[in-house]
C-alpha atoms as a PDB file:
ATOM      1  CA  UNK A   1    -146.186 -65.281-110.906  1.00  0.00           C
ATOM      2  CA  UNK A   2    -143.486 -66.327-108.459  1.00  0.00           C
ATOM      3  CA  UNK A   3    -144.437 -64.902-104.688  1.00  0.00           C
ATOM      4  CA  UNK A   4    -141.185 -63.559-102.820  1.00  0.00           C
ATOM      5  CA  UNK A   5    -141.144 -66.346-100.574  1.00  0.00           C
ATOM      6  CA  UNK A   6    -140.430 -68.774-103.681  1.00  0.00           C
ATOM      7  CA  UNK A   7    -138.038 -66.079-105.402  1.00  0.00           C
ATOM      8  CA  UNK A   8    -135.760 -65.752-102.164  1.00  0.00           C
ATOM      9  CA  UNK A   9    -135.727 -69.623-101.802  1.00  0.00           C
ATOM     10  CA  UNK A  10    -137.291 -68.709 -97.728  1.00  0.00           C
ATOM     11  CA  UNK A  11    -140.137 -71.307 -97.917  1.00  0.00           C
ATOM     12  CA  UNK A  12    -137.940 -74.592 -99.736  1.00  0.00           C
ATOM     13  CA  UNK A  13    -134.904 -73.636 -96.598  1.00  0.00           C
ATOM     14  CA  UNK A  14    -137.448 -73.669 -93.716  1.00  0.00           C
ATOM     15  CA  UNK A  15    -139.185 -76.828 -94.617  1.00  0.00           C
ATOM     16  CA  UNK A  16    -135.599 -78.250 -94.981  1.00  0.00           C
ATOM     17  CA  UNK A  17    -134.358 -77.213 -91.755  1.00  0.00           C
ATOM     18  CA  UNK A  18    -137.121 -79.328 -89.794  1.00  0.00           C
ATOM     19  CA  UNK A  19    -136.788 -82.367 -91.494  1.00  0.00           C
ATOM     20  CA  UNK A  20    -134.507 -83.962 -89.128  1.00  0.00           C
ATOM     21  CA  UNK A  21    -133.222 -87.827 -89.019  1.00  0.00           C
ATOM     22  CA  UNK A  22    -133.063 -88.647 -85.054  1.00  0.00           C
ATOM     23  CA  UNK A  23    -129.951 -90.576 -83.694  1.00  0.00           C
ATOM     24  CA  UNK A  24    -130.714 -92.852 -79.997  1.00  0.00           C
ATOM     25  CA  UNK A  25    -128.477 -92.192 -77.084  1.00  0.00           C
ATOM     26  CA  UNK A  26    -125.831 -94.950 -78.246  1.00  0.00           C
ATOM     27  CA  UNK A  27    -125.221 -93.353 -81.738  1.00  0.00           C
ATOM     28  CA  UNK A  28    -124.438 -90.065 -80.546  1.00  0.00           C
ATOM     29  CA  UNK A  29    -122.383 -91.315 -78.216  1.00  0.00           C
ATOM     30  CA  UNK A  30    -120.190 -93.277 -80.797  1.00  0.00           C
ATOM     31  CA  UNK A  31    -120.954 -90.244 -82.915  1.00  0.00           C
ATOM     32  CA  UNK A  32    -119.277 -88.057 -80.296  1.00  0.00           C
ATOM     33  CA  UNK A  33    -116.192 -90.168 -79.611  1.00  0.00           C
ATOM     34  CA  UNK A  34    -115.689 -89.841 -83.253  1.00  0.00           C
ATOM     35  CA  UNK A  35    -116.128 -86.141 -83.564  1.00  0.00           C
ATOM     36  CA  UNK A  36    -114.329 -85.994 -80.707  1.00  0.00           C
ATOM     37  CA  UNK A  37    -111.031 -87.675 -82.187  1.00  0.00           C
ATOM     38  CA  UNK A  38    -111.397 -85.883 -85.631  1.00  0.00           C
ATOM     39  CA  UNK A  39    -111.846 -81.979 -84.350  1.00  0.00           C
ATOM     40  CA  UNK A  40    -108.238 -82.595 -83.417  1.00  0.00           C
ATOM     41  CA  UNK A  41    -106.570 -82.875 -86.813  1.00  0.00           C
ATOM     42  CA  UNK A  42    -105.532 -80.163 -88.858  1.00  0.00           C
ATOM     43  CA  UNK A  43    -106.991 -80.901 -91.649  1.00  0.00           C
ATOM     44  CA  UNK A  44    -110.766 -80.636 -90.068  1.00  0.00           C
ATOM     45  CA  UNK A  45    -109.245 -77.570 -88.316  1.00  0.00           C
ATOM     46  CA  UNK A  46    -108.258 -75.853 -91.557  1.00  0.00           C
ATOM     47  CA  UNK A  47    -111.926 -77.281 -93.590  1.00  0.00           C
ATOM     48  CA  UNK A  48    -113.833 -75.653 -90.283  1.00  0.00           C
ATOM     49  CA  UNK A  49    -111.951 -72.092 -91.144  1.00  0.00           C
ATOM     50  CA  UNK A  50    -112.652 -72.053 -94.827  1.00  0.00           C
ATOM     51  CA  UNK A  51    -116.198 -72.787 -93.942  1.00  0.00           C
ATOM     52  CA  UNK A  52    -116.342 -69.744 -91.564  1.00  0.00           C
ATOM     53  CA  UNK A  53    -114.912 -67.821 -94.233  1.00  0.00           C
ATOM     54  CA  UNK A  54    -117.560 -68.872 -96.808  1.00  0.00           C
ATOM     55  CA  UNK A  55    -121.405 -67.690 -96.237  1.00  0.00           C
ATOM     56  CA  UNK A  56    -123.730 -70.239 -95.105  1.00  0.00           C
ATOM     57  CA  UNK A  57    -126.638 -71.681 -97.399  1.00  0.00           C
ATOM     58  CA  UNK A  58    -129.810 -70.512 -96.463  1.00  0.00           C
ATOM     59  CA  UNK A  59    -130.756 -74.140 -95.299  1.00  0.00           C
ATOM     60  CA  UNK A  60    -127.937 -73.904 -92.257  1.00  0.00           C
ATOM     61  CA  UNK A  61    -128.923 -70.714 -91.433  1.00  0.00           C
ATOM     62  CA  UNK A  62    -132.661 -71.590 -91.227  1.00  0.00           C
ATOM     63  CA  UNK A  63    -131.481 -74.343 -89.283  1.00  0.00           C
ATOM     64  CA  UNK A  64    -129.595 -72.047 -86.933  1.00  0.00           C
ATOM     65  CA  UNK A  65    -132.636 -69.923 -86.435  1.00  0.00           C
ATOM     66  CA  UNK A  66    -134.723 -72.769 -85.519  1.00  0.00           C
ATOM     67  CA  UNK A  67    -132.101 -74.002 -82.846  1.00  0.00           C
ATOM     68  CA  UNK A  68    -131.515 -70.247 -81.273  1.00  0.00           C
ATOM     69  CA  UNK A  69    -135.446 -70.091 -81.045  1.00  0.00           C
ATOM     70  CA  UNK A  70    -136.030 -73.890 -79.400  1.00  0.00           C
ATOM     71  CA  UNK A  71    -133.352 -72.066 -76.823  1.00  0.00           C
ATOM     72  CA  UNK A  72    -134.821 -69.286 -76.082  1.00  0.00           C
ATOM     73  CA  UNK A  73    -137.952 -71.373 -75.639  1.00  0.00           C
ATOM     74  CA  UNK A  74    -135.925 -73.992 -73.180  1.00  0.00           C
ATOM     75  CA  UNK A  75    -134.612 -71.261 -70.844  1.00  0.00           C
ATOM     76  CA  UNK A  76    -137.753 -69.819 -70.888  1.00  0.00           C
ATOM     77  CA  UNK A  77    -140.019 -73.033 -69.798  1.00  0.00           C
ATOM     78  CA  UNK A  78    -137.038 -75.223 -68.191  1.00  0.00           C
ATOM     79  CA  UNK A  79    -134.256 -72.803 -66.698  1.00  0.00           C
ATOM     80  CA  UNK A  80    -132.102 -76.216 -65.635  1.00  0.00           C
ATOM     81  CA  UNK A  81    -132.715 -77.859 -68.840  1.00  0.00           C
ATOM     82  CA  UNK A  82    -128.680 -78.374 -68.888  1.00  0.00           C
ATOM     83  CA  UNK A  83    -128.614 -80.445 -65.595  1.00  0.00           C
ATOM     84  CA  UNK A  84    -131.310 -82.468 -66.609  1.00  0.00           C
ATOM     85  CA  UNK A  85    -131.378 -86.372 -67.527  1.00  0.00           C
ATOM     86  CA  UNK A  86    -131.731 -87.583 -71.187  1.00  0.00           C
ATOM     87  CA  UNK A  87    -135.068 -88.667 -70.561  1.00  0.00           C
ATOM     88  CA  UNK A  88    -136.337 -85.786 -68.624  1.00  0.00           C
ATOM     89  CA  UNK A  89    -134.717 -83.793 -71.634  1.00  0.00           C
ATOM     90  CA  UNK A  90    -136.140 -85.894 -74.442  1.00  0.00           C
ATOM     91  CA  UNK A  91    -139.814 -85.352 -72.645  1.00  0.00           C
ATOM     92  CA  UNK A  92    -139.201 -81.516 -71.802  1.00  0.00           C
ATOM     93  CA  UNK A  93    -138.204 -80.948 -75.475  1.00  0.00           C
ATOM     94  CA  UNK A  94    -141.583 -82.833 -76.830  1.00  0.00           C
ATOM     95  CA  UNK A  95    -143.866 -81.006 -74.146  1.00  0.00           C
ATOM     96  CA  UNK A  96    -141.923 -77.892 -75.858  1.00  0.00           C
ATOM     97  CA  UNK A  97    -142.742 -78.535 -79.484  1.00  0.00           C
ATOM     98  CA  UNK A  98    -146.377 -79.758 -78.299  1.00  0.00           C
ATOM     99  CA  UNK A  99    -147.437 -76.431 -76.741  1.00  0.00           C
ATOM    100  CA  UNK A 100    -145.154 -74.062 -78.368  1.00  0.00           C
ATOM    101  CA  UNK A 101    -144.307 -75.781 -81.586  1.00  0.00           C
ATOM    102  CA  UNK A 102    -146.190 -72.624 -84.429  1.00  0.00           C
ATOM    103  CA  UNK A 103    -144.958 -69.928 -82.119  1.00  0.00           C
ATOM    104  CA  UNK A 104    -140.986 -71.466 -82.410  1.00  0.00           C
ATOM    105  CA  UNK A 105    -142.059 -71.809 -86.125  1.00  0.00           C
ATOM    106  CA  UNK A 106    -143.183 -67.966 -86.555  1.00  0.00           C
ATOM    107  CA  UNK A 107    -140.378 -66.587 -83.963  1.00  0.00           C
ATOM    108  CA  UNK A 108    -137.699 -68.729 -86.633  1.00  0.00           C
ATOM    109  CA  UNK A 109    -138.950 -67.167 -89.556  1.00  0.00           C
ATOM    110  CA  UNK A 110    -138.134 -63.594 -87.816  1.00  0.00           C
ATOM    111  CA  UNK A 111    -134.906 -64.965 -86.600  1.00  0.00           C
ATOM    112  CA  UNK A 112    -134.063 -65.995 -89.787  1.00  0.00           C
ATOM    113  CA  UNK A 113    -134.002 -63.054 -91.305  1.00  0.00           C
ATOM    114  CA  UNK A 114    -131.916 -61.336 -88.816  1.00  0.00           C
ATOM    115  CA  UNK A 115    -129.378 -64.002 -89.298  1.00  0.00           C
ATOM    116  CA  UNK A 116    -129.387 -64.078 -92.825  1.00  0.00           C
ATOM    117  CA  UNK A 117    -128.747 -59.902 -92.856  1.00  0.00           C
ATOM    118  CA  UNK A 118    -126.102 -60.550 -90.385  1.00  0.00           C
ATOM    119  CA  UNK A 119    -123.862 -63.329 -92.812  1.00  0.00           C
ATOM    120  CA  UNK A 120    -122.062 -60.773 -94.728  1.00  0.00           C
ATOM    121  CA  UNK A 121    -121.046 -58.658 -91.797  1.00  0.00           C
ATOM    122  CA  UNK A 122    -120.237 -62.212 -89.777  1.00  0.00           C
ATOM    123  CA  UNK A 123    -117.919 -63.772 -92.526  1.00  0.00           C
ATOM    124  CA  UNK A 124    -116.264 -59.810 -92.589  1.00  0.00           C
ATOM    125  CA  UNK A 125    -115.672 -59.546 -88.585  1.00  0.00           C
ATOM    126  CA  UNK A 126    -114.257 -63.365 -88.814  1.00  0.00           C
ATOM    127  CA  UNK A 127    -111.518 -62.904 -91.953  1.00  0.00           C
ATOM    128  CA  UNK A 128    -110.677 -59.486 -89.944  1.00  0.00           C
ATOM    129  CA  UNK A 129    -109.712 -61.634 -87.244  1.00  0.00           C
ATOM    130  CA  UNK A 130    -107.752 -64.123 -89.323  1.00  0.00           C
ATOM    131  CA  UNK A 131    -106.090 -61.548 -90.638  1.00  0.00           C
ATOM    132  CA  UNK A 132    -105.115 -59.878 -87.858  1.00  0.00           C
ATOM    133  CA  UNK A 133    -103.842 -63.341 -86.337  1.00  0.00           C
ATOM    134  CA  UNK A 134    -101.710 -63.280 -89.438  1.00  0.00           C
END
Protein backbone atom coordinates (compact mmCIF):
# COMPACT_ATOMS: atom_id res chain seq x y z
CA UNK A 1 0.00 0.00 0.00
CA UNK A 2 1.19 3.40 -1.19
CA UNK A 3 2.12 5.74 2.10
CA UNK A 4 0.90 9.49 1.55
CA UNK A 5 4.25 10.68 1.11
CA UNK A 6 4.54 8.48 -2.23
CA UNK A 7 0.76 9.29 -3.23
CA UNK A 8 1.33 13.21 -2.99
CA UNK A 9 4.68 12.84 -4.95
CA UNK A 10 6.36 14.91 -1.37
CA UNK A 11 9.29 12.43 -0.95
CA UNK A 12 10.43 12.01 -5.13
CA UNK A 13 10.21 16.48 -5.11
CA UNK A 14 12.40 16.87 -1.98
CA UNK A 15 15.11 14.51 -2.97
CA UNK A 16 14.99 16.40 -6.36
CA UNK A 17 15.29 19.74 -5.04
CA UNK A 18 18.83 18.96 -3.34
CA UNK A 19 20.41 17.43 -6.07
CA UNK A 20 22.14 20.40 -7.31
CA UNK A 21 24.97 20.67 -10.23
CA UNK A 22 27.49 23.52 -8.82
CA UNK A 23 28.76 26.25 -11.31
CA UNK A 24 32.63 28.03 -10.20
CA UNK A 25 32.79 31.75 -9.92
CA UNK A 26 33.68 32.20 -13.78
CA UNK A 27 30.51 30.35 -15.06
CA UNK A 28 28.13 32.30 -13.21
CA UNK A 29 29.64 35.14 -14.13
CA UNK A 30 29.33 34.40 -17.96
CA UNK A 31 26.07 32.87 -16.84
CA UNK A 32 25.00 36.26 -15.49
CA UNK A 33 26.11 38.45 -18.39
CA UNK A 34 23.94 36.20 -20.35
CA UNK A 35 20.89 36.32 -18.19
CA UNK A 36 21.58 39.61 -17.92
CA UNK A 37 21.22 40.45 -21.80
CA UNK A 38 18.22 38.02 -22.28
CA UNK A 39 15.76 39.31 -19.22
CA UNK A 40 15.60 42.29 -21.54
CA UNK A 41 13.68 40.89 -24.50
CA UNK A 42 10.15 40.56 -24.74
CA UNK A 43 9.88 37.44 -25.53
CA UNK A 44 11.59 36.11 -22.05
CA UNK A 45 9.44 38.92 -20.54
CA UNK A 46 6.17 37.52 -21.88
CA UNK A 47 7.51 33.36 -21.18
CA UNK A 48 8.35 34.76 -17.36
CA UNK A 49 4.42 36.00 -17.13
CA UNK A 50 2.85 32.87 -18.45
CA UNK A 51 4.97 31.02 -16.01
CA UNK A 52 3.66 33.17 -13.08
CA UNK A 53 0.36 32.52 -14.32
CA UNK A 54 0.81 28.70 -14.37
CA UNK A 55 1.31 26.75 -10.84
CA UNK A 56 4.66 25.59 -10.10
CA UNK A 57 5.65 21.74 -10.05
CA UNK A 58 6.12 20.50 -6.80
CA UNK A 59 9.96 20.10 -7.56
CA UNK A 60 10.34 24.23 -7.83
CA UNK A 61 8.42 24.71 -5.02
CA UNK A 62 10.40 22.22 -2.86
CA UNK A 63 13.23 23.94 -4.20
CA UNK A 64 11.88 27.30 -3.06
CA UNK A 65 11.32 25.99 0.40
CA UNK A 66 14.74 24.78 0.72
CA UNK A 67 16.22 28.26 -0.41
CA UNK A 68 13.71 30.43 2.02
CA UNK A 69 14.91 28.00 4.88
CA UNK A 70 19.00 28.16 4.02
CA UNK A 71 17.90 32.12 4.47
CA UNK A 72 16.43 32.16 7.35
CA UNK A 73 19.33 30.03 8.55
CA UNK A 74 22.03 32.72 6.97
CA UNK A 75 20.49 35.76 8.72
CA UNK A 76 20.26 33.88 11.61
CA UNK A 77 24.13 32.61 11.94
CA UNK A 78 25.77 35.39 9.52
CA UNK A 79 23.63 38.74 9.69
CA UNK A 80 26.28 40.37 6.90
CA UNK A 81 26.28 37.35 4.84
CA UNK A 82 25.43 39.92 1.80
CA UNK A 83 28.69 42.00 2.25
CA UNK A 84 30.70 39.12 2.48
CA UNK A 85 33.49 37.74 -0.05
CA UNK A 86 32.84 34.65 -2.29
CA UNK A 87 35.07 32.69 -0.31
CA UNK A 88 34.02 33.74 3.08
CA UNK A 89 30.44 32.98 1.58
CA UNK A 90 31.26 29.63 0.01
CA UNK A 91 32.82 28.58 3.68
CA UNK A 92 29.88 30.25 5.77
CA UNK A 93 27.35 28.35 3.59
CA UNK A 94 29.30 24.79 4.18
CA UNK A 95 29.79 25.53 8.05
CA UNK A 96 25.81 26.11 7.58
CA UNK A 97 24.86 22.83 6.00
CA UNK A 98 27.56 21.05 8.38
CA UNK A 99 25.90 22.05 11.68
CA UNK A 100 22.47 22.79 10.62
CA UNK A 101 22.07 20.73 7.51
CA UNK A 102 18.70 17.95 9.10
CA UNK A 103 17.21 20.91 10.88
CA UNK A 104 17.10 23.08 7.21
CA UNK A 105 15.94 19.61 5.91
CA UNK A 106 12.93 19.21 8.55
CA UNK A 107 12.17 23.19 8.68
CA UNK A 108 11.81 22.68 4.38
CA UNK A 109 9.52 19.99 4.63
CA UNK A 110 7.17 22.41 6.89
CA UNK A 111 7.87 25.21 4.55
CA UNK A 112 6.93 23.28 1.84
CA UNK A 113 3.77 22.72 2.65
CA UNK A 114 2.90 26.21 3.41
CA UNK A 115 4.07 27.10 0.00
CA UNK A 116 2.45 24.52 -1.78
CA UNK A 117 -1.19 25.64 0.04
CA UNK A 118 -0.30 29.09 -0.88
CA UNK A 119 0.13 28.34 -5.11
CA UNK A 120 -3.45 28.59 -5.89
CA UNK A 121 -4.10 31.76 -3.97
CA UNK A 122 -0.46 33.15 -5.46
CA UNK A 123 -1.22 32.44 -9.24
CA UNK A 124 -5.02 34.17 -8.23
CA UNK A 125 -3.50 37.52 -6.51
CA UNK A 126 -0.91 37.64 -9.66
CA UNK A 127 -3.64 37.27 -12.82
CA UNK A 128 -5.75 39.87 -10.53
CA UNK A 129 -2.99 42.11 -11.02
CA UNK A 130 -2.55 41.48 -14.73
CA UNK A 131 -5.81 42.08 -15.11
CA UNK A 132 -6.16 45.03 -13.48
CA UNK A 133 -2.98 46.39 -15.48
CA UNK A 134 -5.18 45.57 -18.42
Amino acid sequence: MKTFLEHSGLEEAEKKAVVRKTADIIQRRKQSRRMKALAKTSGFQMKKKRTLMRARPLEKIAKSAKKQTIDLFRKKVYPNYNDMSVSAKVKADQKIMQKFGPKIDKIAKKTLRKLKAAEPERVKKFKASQAAKK
